[in-house]
Protein backbone atom coordinates (compact mmCIF):
# COMPACT_ATOMS: atom_id res chain seq x y z
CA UNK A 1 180.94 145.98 78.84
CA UNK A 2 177.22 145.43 79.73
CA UNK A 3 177.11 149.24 80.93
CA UNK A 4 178.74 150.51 76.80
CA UNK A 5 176.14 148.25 75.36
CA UNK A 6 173.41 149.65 77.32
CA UNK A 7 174.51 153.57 76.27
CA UNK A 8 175.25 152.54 73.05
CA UNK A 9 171.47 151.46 72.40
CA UNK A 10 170.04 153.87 74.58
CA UNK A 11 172.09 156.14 71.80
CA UNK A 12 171.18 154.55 68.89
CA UNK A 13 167.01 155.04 69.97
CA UNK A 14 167.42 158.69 70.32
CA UNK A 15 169.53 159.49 67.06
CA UNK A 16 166.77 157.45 65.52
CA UNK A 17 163.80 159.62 66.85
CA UNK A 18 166.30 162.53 65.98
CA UNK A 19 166.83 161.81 62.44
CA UNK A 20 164.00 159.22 61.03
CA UNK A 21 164.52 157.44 57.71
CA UNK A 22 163.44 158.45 54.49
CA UNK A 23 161.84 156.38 52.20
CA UNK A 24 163.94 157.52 49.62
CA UNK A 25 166.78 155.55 51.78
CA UNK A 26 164.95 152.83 52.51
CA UNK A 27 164.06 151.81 49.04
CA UNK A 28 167.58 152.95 47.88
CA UNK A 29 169.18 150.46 45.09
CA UNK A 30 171.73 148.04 46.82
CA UNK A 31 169.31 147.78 50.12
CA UNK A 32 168.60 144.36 51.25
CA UNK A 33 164.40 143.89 51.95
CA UNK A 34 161.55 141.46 52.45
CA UNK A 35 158.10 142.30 51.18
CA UNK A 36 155.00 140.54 51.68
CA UNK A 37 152.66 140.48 48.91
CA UNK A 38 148.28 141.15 49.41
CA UNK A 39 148.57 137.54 48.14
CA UNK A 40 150.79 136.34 50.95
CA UNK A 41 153.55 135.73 49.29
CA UNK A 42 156.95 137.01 50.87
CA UNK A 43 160.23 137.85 48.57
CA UNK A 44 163.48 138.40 49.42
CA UNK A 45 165.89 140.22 47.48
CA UNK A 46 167.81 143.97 47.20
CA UNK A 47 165.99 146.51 45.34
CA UNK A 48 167.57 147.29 41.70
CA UNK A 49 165.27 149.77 41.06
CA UNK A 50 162.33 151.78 42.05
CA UNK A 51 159.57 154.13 40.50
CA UNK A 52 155.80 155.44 40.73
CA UNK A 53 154.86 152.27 39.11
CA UNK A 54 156.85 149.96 41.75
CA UNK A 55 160.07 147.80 43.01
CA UNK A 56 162.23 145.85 40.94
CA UNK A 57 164.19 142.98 43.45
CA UNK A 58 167.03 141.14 42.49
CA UNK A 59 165.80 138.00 44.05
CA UNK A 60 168.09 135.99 46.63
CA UNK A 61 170.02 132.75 45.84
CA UNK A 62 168.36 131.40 48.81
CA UNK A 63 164.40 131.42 47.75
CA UNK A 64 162.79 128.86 47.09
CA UNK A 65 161.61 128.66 43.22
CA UNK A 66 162.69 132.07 42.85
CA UNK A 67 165.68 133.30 40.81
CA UNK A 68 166.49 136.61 38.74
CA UNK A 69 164.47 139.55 38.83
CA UNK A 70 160.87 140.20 40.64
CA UNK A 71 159.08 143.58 39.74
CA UNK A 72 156.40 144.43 41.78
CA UNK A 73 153.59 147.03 41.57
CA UNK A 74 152.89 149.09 43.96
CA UNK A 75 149.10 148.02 44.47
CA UNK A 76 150.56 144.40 45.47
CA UNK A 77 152.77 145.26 48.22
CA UNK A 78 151.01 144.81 51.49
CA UNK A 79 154.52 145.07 53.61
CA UNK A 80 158.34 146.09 53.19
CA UNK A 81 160.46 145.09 56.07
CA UNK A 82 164.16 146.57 56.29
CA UNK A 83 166.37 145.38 58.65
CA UNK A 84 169.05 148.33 58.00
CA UNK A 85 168.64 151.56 56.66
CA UNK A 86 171.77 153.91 56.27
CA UNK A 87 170.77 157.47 57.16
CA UNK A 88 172.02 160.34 55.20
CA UNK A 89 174.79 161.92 56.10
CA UNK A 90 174.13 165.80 57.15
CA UNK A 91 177.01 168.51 57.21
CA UNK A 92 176.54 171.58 59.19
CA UNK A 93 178.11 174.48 58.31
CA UNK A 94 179.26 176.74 60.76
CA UNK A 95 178.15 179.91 60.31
């Protein structure tokens, strides 16, 4: 089991330098992300909605003094960290 575990990540690294995220996915409504703030402060949440002007969260139960909705502009983000992102599936069409 050890040895599948092993080719499984070695597997995993190379589709990822094969097919890199897009920001677009990342930032995708329904996907789960921290971001760290100039100020230092860190929210956690799953992004509603995004635009030019920046990221709208719906905050987690969990936080601490935080509940509802967090938008955040652009020019305040200092960090995004996401765990997961789900690559795009691609088709290729035999030709």
């Amino acid at each position: 089991m050890h040895r599948d575990t092993e080719t499984g990540a070695r597997a995993d690294a190379e589709d990822r330098r094969d097919h890199p995220p897009r920001v677009a996915d990342a930032l995708k409504s329904g996907v789960t992300v921290s971001i760290t703030t100039w100020s230092g402060r860190q929210l956690r949440g799953t992004v509603s909605d995004r635009d030019g002007a920046g990221v709208l969260l719906d905050l987690d139960e969990g936080t601490v003094g935080q509940e509802g909705y967090a938008f955040l502009p652009w020019s305040s983000v200092e960090q995004v960290d996401i765990p997961e992102v789900a690559h795009r599936r691609v088709k290729f069409l035999q030709g």
